[in-house]
PDB file of N, CA and C in Angstrom:
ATOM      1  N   UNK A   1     169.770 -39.006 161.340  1.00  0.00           N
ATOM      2  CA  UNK A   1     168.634 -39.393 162.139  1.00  0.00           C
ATOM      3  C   UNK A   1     167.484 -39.868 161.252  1.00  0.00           C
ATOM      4  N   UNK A   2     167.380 -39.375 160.110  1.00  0.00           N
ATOM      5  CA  UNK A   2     166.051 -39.515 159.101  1.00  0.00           C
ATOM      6  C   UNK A   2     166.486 -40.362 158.486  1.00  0.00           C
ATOM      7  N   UNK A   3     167.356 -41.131 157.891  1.00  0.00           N
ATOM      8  CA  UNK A   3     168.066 -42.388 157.320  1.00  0.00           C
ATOM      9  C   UNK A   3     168.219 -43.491 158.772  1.00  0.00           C
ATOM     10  N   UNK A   4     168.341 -43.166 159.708  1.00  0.00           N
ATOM     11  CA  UNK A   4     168.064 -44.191 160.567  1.00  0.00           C
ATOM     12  C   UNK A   4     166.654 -44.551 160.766  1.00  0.00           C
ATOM     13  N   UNK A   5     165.706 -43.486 160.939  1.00  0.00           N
ATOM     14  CA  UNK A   5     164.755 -43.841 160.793  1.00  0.00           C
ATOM     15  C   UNK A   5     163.676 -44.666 159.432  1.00  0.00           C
ATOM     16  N   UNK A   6     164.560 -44.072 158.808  1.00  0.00           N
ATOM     17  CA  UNK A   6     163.819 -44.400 157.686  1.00  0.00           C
ATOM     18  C   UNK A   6     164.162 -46.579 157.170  1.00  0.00           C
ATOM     19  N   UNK A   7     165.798 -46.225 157.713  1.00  0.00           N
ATOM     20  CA  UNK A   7     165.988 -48.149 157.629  1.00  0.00           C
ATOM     21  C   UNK A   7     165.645 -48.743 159.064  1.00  0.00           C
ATOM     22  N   UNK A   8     164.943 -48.144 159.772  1.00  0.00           N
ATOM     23  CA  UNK A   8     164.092 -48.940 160.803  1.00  0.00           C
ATOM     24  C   UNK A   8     162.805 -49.108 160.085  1.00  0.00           C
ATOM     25  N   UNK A   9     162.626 -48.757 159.641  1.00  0.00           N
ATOM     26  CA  UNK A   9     160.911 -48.326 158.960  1.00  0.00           C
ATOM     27  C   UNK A   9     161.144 -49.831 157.880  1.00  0.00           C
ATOM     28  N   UNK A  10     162.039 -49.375 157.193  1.00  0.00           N
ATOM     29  CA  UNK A  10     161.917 -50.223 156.083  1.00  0.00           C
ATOM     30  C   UNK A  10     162.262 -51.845 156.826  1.00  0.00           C
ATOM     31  N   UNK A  11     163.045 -52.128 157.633  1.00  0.00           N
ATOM     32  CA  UNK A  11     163.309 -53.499 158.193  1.00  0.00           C
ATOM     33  C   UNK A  11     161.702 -53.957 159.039  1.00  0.00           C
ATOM     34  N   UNK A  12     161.138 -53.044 159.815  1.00  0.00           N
ATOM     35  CA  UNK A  12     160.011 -53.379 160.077  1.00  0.00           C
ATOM     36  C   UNK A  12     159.288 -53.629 159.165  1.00  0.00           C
ATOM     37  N   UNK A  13     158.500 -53.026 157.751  1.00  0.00           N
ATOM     38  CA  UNK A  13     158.600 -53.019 157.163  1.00  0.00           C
ATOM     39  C   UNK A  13     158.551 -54.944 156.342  1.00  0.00           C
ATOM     40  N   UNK A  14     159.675 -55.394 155.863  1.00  0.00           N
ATOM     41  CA  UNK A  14     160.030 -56.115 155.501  1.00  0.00           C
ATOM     42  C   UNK A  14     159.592 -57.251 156.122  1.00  0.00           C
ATOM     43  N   UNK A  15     159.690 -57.121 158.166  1.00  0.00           N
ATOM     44  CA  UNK A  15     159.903 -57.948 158.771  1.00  0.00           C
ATOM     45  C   UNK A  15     157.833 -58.634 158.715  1.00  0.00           C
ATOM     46  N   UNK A  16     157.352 -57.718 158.748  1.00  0.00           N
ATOM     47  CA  UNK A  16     155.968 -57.346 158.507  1.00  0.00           C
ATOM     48  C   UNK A  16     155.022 -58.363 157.427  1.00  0.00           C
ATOM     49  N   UNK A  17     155.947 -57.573 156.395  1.00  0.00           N
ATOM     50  CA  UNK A  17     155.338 -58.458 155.057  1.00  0.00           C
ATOM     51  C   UNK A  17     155.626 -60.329 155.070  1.00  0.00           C
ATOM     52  N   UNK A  18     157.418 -60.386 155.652  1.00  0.00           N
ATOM     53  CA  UNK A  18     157.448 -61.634 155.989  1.00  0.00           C
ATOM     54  C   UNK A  18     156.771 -62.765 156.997  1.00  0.00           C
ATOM     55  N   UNK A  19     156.016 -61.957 157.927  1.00  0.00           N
ATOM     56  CA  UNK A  19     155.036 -62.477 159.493  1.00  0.00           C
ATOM     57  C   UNK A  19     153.792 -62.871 158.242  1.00  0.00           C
ATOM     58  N   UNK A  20     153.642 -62.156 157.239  1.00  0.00           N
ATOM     59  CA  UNK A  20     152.270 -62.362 156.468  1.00  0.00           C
ATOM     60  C   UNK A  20     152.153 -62.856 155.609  1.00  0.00           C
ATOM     61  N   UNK A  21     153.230 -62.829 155.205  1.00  0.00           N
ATOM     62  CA  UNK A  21     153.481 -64.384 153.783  1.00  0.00           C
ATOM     63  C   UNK A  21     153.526 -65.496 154.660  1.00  0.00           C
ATOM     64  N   UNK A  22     153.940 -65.700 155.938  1.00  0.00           N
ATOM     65  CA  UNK A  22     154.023 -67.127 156.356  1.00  0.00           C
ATOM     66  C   UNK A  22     152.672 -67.122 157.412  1.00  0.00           C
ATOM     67  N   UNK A  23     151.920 -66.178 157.633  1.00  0.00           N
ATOM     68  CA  UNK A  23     150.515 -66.497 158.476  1.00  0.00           C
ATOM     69  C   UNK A  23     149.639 -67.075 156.902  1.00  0.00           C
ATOM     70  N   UNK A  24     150.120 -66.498 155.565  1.00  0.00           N
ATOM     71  CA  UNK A  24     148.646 -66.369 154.978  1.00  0.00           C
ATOM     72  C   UNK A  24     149.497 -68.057 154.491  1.00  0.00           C
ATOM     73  N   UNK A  25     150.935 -68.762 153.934  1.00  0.00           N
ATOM     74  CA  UNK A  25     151.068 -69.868 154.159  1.00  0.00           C
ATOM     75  C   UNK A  25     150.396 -70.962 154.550  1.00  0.00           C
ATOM     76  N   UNK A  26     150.847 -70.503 156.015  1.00  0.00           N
ATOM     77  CA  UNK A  26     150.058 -71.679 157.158  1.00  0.00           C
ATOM     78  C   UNK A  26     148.641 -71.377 156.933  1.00  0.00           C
ATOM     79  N   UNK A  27     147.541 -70.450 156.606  1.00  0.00           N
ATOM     80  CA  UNK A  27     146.317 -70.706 156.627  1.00  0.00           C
ATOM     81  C   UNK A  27     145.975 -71.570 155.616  1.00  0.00           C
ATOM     82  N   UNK A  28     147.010 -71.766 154.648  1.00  0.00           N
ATOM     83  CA  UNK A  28     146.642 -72.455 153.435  1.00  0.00           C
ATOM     84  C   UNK A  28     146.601 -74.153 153.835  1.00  0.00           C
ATOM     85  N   UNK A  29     147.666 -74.353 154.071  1.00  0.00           N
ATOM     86  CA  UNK A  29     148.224 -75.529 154.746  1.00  0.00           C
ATOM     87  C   UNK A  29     147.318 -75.885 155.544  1.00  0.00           C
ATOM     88  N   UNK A  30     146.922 -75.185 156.314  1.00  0.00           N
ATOM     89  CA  UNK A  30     145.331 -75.974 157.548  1.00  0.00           C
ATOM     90  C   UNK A  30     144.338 -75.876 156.600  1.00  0.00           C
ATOM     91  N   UNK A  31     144.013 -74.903 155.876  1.00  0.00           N
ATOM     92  CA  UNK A  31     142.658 -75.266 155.322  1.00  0.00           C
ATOM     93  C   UNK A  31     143.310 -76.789 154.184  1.00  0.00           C
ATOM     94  N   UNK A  32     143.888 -77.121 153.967  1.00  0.00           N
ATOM     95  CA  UNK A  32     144.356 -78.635 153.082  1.00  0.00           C
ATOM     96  C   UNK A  32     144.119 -79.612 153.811  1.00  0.00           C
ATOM     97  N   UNK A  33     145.057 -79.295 155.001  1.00  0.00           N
ATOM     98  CA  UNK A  33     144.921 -80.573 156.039  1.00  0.00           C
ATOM     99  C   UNK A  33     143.252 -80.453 156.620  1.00  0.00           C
ATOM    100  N   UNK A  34     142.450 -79.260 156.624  1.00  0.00           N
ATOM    101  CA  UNK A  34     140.905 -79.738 157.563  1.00  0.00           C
ATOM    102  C   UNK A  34     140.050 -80.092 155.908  1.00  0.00           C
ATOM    103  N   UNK A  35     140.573 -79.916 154.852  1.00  0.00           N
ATOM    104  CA  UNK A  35     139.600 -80.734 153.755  1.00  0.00           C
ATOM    105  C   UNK A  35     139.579 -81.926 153.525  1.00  0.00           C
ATOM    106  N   UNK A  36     141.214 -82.740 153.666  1.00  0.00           N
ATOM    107  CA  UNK A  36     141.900 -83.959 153.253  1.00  0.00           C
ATOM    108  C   UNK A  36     141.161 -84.771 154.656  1.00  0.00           C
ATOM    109  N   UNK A  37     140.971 -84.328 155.660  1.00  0.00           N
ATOM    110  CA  UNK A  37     140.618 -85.223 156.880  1.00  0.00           C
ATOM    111  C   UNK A  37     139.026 -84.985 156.978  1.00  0.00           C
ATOM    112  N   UNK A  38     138.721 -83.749 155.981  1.00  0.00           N
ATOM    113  CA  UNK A  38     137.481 -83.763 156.853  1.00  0.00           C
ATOM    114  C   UNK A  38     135.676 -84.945 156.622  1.00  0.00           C
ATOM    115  N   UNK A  39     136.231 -86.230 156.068  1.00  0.00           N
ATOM    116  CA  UNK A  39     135.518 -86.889 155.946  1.00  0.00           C
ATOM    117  C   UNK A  39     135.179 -88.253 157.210  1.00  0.00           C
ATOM    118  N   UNK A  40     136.512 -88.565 157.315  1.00  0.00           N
ATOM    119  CA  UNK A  40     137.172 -88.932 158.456  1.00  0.00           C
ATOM    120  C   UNK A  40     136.929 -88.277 159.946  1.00  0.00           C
ATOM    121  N   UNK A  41     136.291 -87.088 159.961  1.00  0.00           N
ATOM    122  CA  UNK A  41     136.063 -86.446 161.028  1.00  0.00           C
ATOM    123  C   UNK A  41     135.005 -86.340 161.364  1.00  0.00           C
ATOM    124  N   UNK A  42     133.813 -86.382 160.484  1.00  0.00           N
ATOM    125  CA  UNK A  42     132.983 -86.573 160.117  1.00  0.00           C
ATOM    126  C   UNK A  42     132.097 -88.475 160.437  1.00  0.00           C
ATOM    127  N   UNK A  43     132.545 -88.726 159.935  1.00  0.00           N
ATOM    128  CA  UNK A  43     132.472 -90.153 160.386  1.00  0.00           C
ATOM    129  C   UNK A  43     132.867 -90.355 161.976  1.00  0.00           C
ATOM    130  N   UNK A  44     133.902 -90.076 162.307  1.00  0.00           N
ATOM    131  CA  UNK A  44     133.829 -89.760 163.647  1.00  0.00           C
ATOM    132  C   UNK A  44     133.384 -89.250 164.886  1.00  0.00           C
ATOM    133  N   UNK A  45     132.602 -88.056 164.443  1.00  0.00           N
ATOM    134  CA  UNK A  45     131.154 -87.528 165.075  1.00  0.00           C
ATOM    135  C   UNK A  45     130.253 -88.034 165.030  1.00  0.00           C
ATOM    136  N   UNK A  46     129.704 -89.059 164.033  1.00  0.00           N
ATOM    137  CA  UNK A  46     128.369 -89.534 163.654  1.00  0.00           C
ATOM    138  C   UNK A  46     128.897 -91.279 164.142  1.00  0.00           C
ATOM    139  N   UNK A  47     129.812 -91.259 164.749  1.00  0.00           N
ATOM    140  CA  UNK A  47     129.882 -92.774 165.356  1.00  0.00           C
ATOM    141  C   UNK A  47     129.683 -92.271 166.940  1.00  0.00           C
ATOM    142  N   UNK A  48     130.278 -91.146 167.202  1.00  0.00           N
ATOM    143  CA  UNK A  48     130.144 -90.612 168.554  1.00  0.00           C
ATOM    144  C   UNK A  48     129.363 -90.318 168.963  1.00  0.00           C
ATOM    145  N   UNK A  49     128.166 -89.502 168.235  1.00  0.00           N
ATOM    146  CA  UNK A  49     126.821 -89.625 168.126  1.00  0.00           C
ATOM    147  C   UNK A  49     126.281 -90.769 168.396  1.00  0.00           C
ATOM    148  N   UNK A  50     126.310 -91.716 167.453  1.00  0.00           N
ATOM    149  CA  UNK A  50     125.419 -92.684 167.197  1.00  0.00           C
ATOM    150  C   UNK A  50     125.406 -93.350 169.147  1.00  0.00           C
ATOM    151  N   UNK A  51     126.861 -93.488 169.129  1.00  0.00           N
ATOM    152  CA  UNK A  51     127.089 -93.888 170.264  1.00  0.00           C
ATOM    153  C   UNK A  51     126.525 -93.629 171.841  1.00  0.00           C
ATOM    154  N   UNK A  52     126.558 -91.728 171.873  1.00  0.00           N
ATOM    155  CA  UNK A  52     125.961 -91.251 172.717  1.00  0.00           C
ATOM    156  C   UNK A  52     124.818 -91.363 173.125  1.00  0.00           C
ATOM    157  N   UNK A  53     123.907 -91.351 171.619  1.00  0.00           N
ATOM    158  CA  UNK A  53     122.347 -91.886 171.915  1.00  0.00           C
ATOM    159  C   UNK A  53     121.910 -93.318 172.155  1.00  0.00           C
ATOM    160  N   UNK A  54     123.181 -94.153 172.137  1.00  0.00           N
ATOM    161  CA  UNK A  54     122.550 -95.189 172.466  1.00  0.00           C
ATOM    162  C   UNK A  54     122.792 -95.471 173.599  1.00  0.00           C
ATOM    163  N   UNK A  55     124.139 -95.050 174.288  1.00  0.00           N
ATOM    164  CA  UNK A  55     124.513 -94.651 175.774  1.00  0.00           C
ATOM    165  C   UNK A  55     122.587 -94.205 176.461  1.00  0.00           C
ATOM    166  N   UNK A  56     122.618 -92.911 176.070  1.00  0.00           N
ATOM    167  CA  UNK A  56     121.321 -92.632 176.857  1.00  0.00           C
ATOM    168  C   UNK A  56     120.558 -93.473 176.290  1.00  0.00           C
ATOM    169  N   UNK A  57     119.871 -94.137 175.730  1.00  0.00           N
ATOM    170  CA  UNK A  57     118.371 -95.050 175.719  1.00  0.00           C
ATOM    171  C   UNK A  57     118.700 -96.086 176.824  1.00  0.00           C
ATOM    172  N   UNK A  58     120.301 -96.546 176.807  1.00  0.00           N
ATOM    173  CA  UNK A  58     120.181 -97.860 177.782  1.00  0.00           C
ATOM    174  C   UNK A  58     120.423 -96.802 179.466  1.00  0.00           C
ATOM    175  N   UNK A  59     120.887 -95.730 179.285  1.00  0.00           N
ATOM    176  CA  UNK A  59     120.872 -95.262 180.896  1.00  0.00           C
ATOM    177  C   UNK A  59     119.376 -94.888 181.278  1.00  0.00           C
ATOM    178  N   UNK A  60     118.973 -94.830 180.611  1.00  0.00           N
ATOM    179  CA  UNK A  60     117.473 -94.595 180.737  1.00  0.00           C
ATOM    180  C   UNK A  60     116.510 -95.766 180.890  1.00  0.00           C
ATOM    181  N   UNK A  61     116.803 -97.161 179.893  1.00  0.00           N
ATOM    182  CA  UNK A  61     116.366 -98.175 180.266  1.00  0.00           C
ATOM    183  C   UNK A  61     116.678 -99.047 182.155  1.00  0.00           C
ATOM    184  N   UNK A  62     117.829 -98.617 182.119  1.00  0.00           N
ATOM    185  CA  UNK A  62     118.316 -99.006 183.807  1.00  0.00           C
ATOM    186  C   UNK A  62     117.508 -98.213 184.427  1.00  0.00           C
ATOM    187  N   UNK A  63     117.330 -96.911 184.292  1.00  0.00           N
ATOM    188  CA  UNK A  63     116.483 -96.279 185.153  1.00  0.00           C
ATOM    189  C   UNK A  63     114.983 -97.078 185.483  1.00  0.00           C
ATOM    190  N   UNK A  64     114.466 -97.076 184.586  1.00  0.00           N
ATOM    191  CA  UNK A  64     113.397 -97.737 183.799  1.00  0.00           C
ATOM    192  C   UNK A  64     113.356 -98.511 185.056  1.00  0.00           C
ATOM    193  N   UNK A  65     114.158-100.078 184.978  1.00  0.00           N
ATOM    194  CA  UNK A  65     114.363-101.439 184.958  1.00  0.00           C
ATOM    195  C   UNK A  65     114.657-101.040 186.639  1.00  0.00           C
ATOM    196  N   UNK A  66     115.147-100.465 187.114  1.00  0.00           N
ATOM    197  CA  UNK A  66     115.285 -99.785 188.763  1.00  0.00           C
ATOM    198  C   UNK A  66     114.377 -99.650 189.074  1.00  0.00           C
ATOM    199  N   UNK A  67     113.048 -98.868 188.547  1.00  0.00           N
ATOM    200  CA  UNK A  67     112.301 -98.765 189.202  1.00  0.00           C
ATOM    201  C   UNK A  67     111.899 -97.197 189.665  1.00  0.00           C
ATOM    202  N   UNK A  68     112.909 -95.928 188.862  1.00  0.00           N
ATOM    203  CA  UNK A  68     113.738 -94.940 189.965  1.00  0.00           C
ATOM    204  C   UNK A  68     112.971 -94.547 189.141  1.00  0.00           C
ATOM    205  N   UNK A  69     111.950 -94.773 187.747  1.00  0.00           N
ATOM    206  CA  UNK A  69     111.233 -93.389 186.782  1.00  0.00           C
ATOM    207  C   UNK A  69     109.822 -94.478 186.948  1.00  0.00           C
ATOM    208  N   UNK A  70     108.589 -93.548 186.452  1.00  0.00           N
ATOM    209  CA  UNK A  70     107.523 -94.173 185.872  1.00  0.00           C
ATOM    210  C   UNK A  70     107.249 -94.471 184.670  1.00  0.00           C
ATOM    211  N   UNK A  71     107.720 -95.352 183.960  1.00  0.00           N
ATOM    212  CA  UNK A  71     107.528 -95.478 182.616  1.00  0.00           C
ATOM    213  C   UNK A  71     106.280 -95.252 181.883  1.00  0.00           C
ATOM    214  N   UNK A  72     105.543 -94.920 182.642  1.00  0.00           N
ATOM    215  CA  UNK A  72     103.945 -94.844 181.932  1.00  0.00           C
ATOM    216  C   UNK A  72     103.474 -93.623 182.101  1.00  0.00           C
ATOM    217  N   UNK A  73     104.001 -92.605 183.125  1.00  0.00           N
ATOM    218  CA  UNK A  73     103.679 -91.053 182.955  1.00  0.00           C
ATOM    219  C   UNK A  73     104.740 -90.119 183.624  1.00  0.00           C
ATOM    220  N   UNK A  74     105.407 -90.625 184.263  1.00  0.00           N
ATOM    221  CA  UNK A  74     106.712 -89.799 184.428  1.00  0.00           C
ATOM    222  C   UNK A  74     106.415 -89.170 186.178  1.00  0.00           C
ATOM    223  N   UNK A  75     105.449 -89.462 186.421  1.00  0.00           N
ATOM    224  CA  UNK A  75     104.673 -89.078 187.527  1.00  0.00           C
ATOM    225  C   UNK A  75     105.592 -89.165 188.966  1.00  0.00           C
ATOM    226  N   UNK A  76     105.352 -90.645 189.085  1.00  0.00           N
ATOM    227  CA  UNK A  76     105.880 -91.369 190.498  1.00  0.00           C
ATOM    228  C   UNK A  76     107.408 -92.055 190.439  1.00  0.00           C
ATOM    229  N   UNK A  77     108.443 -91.076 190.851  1.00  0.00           N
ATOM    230  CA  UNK A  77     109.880 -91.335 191.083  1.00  0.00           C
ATOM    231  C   UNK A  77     110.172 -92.969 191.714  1.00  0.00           C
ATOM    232  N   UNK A  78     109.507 -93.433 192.231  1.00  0.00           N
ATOM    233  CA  UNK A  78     109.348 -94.713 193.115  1.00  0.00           C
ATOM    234  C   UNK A  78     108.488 -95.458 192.006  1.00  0.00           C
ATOM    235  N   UNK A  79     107.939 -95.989 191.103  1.00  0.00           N
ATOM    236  CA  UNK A  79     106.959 -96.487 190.714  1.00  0.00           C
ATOM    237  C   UNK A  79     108.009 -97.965 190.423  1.00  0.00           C
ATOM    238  N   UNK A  80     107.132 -99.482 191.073  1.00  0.00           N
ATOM    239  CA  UNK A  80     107.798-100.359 190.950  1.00  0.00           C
ATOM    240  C   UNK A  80     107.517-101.256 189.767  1.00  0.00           C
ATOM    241  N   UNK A  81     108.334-101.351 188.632  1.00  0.00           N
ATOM    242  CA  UNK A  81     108.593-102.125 187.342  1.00  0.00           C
ATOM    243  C   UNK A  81     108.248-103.516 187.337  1.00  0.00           C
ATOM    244  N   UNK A  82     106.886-103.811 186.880  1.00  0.00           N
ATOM    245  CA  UNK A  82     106.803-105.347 186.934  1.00  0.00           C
ATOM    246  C   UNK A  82     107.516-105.944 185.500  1.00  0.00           C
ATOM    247  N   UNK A  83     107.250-107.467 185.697  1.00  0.00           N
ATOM    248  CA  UNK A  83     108.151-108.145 184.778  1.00  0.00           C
ATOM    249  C   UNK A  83     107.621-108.051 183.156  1.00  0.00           C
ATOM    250  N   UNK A  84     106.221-107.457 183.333  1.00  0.00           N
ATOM    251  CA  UNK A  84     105.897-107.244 182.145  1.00  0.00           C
ATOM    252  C   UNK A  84     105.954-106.180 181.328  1.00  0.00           C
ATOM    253  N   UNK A  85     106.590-104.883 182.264  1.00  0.00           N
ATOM    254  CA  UNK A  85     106.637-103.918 182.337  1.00  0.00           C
ATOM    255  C   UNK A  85     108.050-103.840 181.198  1.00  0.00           C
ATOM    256  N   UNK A  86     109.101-104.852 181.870  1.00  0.00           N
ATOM    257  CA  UNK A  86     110.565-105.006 181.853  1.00  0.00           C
ATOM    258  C   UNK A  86     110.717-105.518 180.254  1.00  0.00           C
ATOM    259  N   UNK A  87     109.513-106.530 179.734  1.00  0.00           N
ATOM    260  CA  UNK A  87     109.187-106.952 178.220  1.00  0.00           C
ATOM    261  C   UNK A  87     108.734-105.920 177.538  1.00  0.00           C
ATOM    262  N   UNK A  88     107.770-104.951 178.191  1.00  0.00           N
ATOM    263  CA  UNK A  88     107.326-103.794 177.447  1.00  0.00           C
ATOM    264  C   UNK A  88     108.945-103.080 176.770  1.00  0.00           C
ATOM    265  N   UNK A  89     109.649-102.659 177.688  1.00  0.00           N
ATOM    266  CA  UNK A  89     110.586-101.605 177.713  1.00  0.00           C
ATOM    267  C   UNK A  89     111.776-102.565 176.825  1.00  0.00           C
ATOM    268  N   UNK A  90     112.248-103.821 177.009  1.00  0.00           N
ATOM    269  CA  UNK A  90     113.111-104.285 176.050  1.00  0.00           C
ATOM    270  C   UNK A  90     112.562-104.223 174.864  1.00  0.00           C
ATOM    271  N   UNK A  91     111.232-104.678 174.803  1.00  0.00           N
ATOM    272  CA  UNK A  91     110.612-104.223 172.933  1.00  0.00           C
ATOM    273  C   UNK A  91     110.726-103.192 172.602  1.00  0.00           C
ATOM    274  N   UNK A  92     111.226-102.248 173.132  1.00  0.00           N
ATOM    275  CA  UNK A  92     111.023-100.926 172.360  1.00  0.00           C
ATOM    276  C   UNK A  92     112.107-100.847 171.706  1.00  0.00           C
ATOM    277  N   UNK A  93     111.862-100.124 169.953  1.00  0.00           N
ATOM    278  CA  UNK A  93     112.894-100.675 169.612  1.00  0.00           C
ATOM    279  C   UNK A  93     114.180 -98.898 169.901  1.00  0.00           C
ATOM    280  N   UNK A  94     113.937 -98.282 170.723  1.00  0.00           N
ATOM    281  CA  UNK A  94     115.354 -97.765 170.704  1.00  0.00           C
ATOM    282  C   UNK A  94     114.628 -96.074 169.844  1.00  0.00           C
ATOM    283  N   UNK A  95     115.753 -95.675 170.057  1.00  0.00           N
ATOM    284  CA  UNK A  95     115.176 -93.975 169.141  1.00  0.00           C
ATOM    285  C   UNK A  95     115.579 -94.350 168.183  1.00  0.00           C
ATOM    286  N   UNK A  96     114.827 -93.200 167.045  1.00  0.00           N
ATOM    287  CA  UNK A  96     115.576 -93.719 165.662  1.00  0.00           C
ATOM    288  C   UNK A  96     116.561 -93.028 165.376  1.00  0.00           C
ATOM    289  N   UNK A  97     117.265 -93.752 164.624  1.00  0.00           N
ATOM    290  CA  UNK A  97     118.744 -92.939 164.124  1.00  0.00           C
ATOM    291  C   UNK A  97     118.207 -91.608 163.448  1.00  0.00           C
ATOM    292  N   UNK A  98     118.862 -90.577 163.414  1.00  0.00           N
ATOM    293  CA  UNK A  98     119.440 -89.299 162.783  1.00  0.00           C
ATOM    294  C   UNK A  98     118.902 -89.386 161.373  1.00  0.00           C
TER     295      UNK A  98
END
């Protein structure tokens, strides 16, 4: 009974150390692959970025150009956009980048 137990022990055991040589492996292996890419990923956020904010300046300019915001105090939801209004708001040049 104590020799059975004891080569259960030891196969667990074994089986144990082997789950942890191949977890601490694979952590190696991802941290390679997130260094080798991570410039590339990087660049990829800061285009997605770049992108997003320019998404909102022009959803905000339509707003603008609708008529649906007050461009001059934020006041009156209805306030109607004259054409000079519409030259004001295309000159602007945009938020600044990051």
């Amino acid at each position: 009974m104590i020799s059975e137990l004891k080569s259960s022990l030891d196969d667990k055991d074994s089986k144990f150390s082997s789950s942890a040589a191949n977890l601490a492996s694979q952590k190696d292996a991802f941290f390679r692959l997130e260094r080798k890419n991570a410039d590339k990923l990087l660049a990829r956020f800061r285009a997605h970025h770049k992108s997003a904010e320019e998404s909102n300046f022009e959803v905000t300019m339509d707003a603008h150009k609708l008529g649906y915001l007050d461009c001059t105090n934020g006041d009156d939801p209805f306030y109607a956009i004259g054409d000079g209004d519409i030259v004001m708001l295309l000159s602007h040049p945009g938020p600044a980048p990051p």
